[in-house]
C-alpha atoms as a PDB file:
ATOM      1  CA  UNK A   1     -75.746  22.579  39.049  1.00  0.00           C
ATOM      2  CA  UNK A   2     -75.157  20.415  42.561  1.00  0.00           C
ATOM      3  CA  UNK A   3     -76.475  17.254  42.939  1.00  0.00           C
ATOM      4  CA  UNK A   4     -78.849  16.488  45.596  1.00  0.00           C
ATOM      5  CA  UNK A   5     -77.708  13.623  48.309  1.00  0.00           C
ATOM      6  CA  UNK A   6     -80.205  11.440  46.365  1.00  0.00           C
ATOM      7  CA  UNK A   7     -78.650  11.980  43.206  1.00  0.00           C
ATOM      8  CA  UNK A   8     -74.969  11.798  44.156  1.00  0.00           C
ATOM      9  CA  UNK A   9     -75.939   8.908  46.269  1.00  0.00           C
ATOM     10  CA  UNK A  10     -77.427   7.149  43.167  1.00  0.00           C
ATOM     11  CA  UNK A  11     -74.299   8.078  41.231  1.00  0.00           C
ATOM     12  CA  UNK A  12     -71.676   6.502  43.532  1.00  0.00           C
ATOM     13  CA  UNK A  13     -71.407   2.998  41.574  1.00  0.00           C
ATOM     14  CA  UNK A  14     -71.213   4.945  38.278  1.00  0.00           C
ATOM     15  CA  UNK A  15     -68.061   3.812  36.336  1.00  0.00           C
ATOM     16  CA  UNK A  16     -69.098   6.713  33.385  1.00  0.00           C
ATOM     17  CA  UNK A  17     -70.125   9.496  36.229  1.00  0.00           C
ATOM     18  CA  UNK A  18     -69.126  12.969  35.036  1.00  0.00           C
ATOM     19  CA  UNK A  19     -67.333  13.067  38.343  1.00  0.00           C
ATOM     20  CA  UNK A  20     -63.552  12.837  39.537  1.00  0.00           C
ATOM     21  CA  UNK A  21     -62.851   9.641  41.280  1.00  0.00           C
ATOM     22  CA  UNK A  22     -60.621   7.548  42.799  1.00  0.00           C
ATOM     23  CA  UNK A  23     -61.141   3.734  43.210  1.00  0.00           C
ATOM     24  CA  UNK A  24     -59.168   1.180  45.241  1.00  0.00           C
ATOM     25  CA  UNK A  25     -60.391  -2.169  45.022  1.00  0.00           C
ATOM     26  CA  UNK A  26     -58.833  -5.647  46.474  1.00  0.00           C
ATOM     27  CA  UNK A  27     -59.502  -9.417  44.966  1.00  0.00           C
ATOM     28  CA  UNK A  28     -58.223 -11.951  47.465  1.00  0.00           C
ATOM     29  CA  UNK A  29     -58.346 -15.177  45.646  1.00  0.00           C
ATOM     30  CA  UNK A  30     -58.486 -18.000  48.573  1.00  0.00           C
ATOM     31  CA  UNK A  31     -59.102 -21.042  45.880  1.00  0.00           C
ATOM     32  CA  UNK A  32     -57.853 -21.457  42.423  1.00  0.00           C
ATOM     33  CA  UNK A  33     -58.431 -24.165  40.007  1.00  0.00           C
ATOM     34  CA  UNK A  34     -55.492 -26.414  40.094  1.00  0.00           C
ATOM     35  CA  UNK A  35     -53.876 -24.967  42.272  1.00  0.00           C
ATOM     36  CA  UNK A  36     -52.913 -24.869  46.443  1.00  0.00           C
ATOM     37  CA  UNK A  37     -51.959 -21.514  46.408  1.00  0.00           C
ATOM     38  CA  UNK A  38     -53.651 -18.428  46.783  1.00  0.00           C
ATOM     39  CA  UNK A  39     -53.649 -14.900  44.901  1.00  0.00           C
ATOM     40  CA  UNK A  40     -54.220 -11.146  45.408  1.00  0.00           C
ATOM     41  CA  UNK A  41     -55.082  -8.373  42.891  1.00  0.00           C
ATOM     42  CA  UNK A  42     -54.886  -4.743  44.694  1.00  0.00           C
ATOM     43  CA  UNK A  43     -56.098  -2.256  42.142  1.00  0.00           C
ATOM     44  CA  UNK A  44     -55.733   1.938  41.534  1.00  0.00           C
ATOM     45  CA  UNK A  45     -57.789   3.866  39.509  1.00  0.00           C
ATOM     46  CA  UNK A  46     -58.382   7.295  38.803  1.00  0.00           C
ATOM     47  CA  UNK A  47     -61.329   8.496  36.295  1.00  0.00           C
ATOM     48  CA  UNK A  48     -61.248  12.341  35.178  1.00  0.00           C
ATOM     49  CA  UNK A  49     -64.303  13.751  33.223  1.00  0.00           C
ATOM     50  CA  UNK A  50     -62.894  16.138  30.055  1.00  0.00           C
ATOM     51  CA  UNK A  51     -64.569  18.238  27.682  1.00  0.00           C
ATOM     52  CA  UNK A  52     -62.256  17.819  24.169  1.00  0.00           C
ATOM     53  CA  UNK A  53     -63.524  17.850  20.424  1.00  0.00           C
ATOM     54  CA  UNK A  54     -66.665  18.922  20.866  1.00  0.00           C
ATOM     55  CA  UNK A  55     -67.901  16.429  23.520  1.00  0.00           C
ATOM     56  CA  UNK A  56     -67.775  15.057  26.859  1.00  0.00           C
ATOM     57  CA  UNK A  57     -65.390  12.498  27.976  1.00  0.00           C
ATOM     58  CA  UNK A  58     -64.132   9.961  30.951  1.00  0.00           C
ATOM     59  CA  UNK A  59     -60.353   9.662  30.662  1.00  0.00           C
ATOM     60  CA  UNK A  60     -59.715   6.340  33.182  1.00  0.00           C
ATOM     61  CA  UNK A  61     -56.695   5.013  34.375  1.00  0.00           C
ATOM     62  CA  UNK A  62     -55.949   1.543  35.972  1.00  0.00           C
ATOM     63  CA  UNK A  63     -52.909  -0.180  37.532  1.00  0.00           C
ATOM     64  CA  UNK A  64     -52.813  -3.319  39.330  1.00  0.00           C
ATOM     65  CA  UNK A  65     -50.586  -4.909  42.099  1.00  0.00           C
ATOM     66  CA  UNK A  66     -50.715  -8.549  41.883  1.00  0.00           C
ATOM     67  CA  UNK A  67     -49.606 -11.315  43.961  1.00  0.00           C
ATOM     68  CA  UNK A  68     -49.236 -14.866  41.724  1.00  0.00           C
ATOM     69  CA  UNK A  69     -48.851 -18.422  42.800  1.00  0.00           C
ATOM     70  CA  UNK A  70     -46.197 -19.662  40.362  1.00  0.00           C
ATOM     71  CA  UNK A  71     -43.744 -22.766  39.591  1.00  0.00           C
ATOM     72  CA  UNK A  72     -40.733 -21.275  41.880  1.00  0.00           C
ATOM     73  CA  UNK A  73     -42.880 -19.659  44.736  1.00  0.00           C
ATOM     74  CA  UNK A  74     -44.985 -16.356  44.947  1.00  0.00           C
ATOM     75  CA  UNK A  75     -44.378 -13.396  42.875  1.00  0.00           C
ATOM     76  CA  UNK A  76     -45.403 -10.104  43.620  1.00  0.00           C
ATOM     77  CA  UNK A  77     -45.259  -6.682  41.664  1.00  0.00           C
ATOM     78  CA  UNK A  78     -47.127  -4.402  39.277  1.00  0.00           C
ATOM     79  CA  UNK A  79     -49.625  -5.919  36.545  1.00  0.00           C
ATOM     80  CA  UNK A  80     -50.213  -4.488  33.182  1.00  0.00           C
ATOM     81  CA  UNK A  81     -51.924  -0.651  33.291  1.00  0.00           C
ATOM     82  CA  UNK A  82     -54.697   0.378  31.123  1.00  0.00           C
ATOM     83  CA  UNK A  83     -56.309   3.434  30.458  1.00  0.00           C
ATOM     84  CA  UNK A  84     -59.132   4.207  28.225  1.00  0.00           C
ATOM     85  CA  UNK A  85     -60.881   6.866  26.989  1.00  0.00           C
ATOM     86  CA  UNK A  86     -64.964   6.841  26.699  1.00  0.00           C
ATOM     87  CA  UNK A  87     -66.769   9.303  25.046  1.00  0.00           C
ATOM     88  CA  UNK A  88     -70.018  10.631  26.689  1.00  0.00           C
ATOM     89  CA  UNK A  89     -73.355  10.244  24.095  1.00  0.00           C
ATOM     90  CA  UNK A  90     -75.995  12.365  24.829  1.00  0.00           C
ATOM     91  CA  UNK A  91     -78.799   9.890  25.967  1.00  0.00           C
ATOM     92  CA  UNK A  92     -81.605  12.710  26.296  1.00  0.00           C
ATOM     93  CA  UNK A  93     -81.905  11.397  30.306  1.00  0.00           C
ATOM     94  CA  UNK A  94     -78.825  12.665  32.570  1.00  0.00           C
ATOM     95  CA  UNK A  95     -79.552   9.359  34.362  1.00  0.00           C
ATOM     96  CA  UNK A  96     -78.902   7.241  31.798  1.00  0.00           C
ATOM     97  CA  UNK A  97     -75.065   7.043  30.370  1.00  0.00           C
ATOM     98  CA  UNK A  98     -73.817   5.472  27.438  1.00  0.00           C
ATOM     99  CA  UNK A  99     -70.161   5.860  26.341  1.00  0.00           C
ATOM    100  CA  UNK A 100     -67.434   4.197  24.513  1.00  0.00           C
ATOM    101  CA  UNK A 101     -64.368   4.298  23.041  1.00  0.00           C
ATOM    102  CA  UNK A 102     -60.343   3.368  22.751  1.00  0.00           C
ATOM    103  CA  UNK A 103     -58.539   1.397  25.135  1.00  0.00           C
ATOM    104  CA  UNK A 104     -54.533   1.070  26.066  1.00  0.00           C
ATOM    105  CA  UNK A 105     -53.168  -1.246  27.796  1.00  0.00           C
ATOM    106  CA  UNK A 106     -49.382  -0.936  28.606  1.00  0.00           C
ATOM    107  CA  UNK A 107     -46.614  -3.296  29.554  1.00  0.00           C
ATOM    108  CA  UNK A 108     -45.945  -2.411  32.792  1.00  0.00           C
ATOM    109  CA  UNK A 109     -45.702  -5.670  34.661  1.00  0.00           C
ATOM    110  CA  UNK A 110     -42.588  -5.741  36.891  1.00  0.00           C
ATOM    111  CA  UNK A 111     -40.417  -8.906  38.474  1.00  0.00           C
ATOM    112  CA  UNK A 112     -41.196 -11.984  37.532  1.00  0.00           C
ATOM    113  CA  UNK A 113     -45.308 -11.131  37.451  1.00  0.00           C
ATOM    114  CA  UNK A 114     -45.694 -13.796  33.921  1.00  0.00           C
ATOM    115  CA  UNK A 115     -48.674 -11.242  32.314  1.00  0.00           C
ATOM    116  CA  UNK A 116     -48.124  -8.202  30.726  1.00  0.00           C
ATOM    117  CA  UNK A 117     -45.356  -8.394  28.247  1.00  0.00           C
ATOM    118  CA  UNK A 118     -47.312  -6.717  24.691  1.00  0.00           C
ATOM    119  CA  UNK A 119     -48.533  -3.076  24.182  1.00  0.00           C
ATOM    120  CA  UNK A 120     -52.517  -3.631  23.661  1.00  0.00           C
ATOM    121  CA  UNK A 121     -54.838  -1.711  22.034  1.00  0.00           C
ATOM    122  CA  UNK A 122     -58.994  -2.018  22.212  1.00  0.00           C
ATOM    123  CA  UNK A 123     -62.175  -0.369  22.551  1.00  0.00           C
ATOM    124  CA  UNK A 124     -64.535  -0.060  26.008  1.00  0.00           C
ATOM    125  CA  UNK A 125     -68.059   0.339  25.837  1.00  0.00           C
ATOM    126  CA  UNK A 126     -70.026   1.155  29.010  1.00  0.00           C
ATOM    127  CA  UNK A 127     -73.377   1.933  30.006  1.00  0.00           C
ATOM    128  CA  UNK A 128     -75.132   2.666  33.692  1.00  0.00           C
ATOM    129  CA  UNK A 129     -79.085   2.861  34.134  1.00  0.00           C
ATOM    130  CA  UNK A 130     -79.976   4.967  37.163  1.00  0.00           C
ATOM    131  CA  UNK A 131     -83.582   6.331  36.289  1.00  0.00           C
ATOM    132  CA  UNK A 132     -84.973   4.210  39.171  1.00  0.00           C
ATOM    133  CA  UNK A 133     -84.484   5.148  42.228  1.00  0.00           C
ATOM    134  CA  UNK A 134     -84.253   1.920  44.185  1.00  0.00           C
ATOM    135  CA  UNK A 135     -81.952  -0.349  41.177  1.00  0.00           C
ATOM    136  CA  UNK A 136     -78.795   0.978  39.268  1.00  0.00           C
ATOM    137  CA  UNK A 137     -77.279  -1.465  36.895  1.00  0.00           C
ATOM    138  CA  UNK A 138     -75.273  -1.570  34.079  1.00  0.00           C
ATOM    139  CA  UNK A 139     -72.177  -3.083  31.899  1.00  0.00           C
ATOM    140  CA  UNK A 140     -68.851  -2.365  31.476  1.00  0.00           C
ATOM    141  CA  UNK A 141     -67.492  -4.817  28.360  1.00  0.00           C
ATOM    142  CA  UNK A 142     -63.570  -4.454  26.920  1.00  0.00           C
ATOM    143  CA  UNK A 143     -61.369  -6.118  24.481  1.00  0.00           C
ATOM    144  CA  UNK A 144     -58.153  -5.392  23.386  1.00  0.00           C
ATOM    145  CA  UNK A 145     -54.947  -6.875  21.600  1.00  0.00           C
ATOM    146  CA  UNK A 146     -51.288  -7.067  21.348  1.00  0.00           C
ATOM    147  CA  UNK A 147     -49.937  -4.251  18.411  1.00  0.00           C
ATOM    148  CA  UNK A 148     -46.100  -4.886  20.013  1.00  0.00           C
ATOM    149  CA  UNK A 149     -44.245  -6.599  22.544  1.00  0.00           C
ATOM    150  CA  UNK A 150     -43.413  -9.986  23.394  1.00  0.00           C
ATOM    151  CA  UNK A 151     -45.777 -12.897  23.333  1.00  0.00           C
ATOM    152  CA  UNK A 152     -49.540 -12.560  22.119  1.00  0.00           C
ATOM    153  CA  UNK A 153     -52.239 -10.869  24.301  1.00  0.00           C
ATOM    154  CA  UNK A 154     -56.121 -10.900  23.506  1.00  0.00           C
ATOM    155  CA  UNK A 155     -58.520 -10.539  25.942  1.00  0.00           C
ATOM    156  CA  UNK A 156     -62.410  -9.710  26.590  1.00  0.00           C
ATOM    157  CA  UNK A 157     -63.529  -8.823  29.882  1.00  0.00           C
ATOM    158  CA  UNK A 158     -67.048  -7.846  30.321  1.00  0.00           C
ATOM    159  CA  UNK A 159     -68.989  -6.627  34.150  1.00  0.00           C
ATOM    160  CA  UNK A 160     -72.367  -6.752  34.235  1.00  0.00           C
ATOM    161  CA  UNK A 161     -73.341  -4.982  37.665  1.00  0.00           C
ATOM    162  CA  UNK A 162     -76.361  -4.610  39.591  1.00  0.00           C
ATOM    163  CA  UNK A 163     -76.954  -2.162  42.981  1.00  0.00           C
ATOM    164  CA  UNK A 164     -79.943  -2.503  44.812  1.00  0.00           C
ATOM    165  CA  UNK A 165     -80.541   0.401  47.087  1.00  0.00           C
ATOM    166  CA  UNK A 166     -81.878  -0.282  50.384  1.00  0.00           C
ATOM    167  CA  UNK A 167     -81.867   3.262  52.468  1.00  0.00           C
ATOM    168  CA  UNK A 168     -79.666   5.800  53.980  1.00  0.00           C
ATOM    169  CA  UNK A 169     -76.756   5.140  51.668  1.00  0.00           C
ATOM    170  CA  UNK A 170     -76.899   1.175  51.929  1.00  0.00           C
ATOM    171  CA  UNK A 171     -77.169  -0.902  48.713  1.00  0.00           C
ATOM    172  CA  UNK A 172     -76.797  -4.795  47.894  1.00  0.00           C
ATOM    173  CA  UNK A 173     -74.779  -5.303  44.966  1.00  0.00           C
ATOM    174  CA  UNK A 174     -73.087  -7.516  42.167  1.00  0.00           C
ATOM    175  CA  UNK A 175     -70.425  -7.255  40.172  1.00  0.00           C
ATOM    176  CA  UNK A 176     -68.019  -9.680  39.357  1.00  0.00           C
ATOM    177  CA  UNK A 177     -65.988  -9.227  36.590  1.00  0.00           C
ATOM    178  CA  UNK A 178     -65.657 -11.462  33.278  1.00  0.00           C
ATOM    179  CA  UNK A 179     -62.702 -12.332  32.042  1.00  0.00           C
ATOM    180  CA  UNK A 180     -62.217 -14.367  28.456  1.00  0.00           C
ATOM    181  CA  UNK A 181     -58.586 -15.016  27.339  1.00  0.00           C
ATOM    182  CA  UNK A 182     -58.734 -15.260  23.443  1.00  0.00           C
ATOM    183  CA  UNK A 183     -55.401 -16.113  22.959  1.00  0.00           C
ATOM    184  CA  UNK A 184     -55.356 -19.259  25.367  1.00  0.00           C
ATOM    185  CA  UNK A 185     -59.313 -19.832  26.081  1.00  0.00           C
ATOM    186  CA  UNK A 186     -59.763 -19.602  29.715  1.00  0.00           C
ATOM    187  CA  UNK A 187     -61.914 -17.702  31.110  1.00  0.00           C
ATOM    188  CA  UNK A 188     -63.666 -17.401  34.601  1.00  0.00           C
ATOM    189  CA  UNK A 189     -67.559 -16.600  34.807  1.00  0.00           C
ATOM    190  CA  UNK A 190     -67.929 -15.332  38.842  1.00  0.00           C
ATOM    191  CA  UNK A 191     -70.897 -14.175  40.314  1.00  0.00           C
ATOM    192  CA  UNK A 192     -71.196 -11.706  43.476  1.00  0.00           C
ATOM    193  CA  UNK A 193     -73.342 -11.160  46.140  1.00  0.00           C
ATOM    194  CA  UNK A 194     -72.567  -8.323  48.471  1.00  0.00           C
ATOM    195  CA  UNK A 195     -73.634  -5.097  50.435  1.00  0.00           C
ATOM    196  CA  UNK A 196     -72.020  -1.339  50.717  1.00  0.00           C
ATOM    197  CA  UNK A 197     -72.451   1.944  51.971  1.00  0.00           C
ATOM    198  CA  UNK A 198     -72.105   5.442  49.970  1.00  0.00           C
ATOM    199  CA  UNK A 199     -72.134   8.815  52.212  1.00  0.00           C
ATOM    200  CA  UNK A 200     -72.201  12.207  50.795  1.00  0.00           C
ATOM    201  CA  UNK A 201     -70.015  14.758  53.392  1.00  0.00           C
ATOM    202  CA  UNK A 202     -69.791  17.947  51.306  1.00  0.00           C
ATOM    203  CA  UNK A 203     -68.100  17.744  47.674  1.00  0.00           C
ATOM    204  CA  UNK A 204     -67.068  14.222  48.132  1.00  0.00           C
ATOM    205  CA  UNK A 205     -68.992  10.684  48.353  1.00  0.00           C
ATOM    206  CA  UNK A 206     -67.368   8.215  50.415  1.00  0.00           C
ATOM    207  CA  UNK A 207     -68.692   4.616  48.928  1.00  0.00           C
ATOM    208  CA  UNK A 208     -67.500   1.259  50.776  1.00  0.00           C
ATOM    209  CA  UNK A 209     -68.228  -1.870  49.492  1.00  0.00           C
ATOM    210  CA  UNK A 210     -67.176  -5.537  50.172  1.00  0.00           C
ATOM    211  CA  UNK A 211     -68.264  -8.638  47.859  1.00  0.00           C
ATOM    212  CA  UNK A 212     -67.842 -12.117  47.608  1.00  0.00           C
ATOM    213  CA  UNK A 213     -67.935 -13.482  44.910  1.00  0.00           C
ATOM    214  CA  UNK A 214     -68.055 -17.667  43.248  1.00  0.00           C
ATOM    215  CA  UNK A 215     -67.147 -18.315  39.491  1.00  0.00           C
ATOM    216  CA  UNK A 216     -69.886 -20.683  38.594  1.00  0.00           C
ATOM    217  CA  UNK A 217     -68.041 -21.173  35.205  1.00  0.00           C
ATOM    218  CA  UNK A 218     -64.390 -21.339  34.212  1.00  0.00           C
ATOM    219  CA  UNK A 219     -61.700 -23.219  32.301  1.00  0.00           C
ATOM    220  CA  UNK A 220     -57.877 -23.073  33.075  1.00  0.00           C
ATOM    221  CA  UNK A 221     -54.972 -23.732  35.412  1.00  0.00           C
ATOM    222  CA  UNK A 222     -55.113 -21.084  38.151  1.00  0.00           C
ATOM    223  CA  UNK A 223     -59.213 -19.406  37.678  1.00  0.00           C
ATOM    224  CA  UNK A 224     -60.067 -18.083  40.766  1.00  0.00           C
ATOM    225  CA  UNK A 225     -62.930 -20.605  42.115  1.00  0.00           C
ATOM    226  CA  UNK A 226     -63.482 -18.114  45.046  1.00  0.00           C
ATOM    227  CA  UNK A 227     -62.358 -14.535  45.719  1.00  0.00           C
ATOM    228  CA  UNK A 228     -63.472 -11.579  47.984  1.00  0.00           C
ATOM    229  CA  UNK A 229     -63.789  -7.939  46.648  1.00  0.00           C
ATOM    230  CA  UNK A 230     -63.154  -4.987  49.222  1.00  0.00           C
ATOM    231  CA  UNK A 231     -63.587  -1.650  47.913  1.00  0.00           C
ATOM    232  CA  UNK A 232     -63.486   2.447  48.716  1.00  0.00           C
ATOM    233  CA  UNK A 233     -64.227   4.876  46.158  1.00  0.00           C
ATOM    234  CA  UNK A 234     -63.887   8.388  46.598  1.00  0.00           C
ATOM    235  CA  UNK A 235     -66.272  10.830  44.148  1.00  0.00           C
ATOM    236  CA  UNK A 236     -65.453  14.680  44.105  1.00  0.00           C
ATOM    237  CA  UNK A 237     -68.727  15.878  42.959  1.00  0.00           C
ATOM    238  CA  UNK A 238     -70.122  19.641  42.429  1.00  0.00           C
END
């Protein structure tokens, strides 16, 4: 069955939407602790809905470009790729989704990039809240750890996120990402603030979003103090 504009509209910030997607997203990181340089994450995603034993699924696949301050100058290439695999629950409310499930993370850093070295695996758990019509939020929480390669990996990464819809497509909206290294214990706590746009033309949703964002807690060399999330999302819907 199609989804009205209201419904695909409140669907556009829905990591676990039954729904084809593509998601670019860009982290400039101005200020880092300890640290006079600057740093850039440019991310690629693609999430797939699939029907395999006996249930619903969201296959999604990331892969990050990074730009890193480090001892001998810049370094630029691809981060480490992960992909995981959430399975749909049936929550009784198709505007309430639940789903979790395993998590790969691959070694596909290239250069010099210092991350990225170990084959990880994990679990993601995700849920998104859309049965009001005027606030969406949510959680997206991972963890995963090294099984092979070199060095140790273990990480937890956890989004809460929070879109407050103001009209016509425009939402405020926060959703800074987590991130808790196990291995070495830093982590960096930021907090957004920001604004976007979501426009249904046809089968697709066009969603644009930009978000700044200030880590109010952290701990290690090189935590971004202050970064700036751009984003476009692209949702193929029925």
């Amino acid at each position: 069955m199609a989804q009205t504009d209201e419904e695909a509209l409140k669907q556009a910030n829905n990591p676990l939407a039954k729904i084809t997607a593509v998601n670019i997203q860009n982290y400039f990181q101005s200020d880092l602790a300890g640290s006079d340089g600057t740093a850039n994450t440019f991310w690629v995603r693609y999430a797939k809905p699939v029907t395999a034993f006996g249930g619903n699924w969201l296959i999604r696949a990331s892969l990050p470009v990074l730009r890193l301050p480090t001892a001998t100058g810049n370094e630029s290439g691809l981060g480490p790729a992960n992909i995981f695999a959430a399975y749909l629950f049936d929550t009784g409310n198709p505007s309430l989704t639940f789903g979790a499930g395993p998590l790969l993370a691959l070694p596909t850093s290239t250069g010099d990039i210092p991350i990225g070295d170990t084959w990880d695996l994990g679990a993601a758990a995700l849920i998104f809240d859309a049965r009001s019509s005027l606030f969406q939020y949510g959680a997206l929480v991972t963890y995963q750890t090294d099984v092979a390669g070199s060095g140790d990996s273990e990480l937890m990464v956890a989004q809460p996120f929070g879109i407050f819809q103001l009209g016509a497509g425009w939402y405020l909206r926060s959703t800074g990402v987590w991130t808790f290294n196990l291995d070495t214990n830093d982590y960096a706590v930021p907090v957004g603030f920001g604004f976007g746009r979501a426009i249904k033309s046809g089968n697709k949703v066009f969603n644009y979003y930009l978000e700044p964002q200030a880590t109010i807690l952290s701990d290690g060399a090189g935590q971004p103090d202050f970064q700036l999330l751009a984003g476009f999302n692209i949702q193929f819907v029925n």
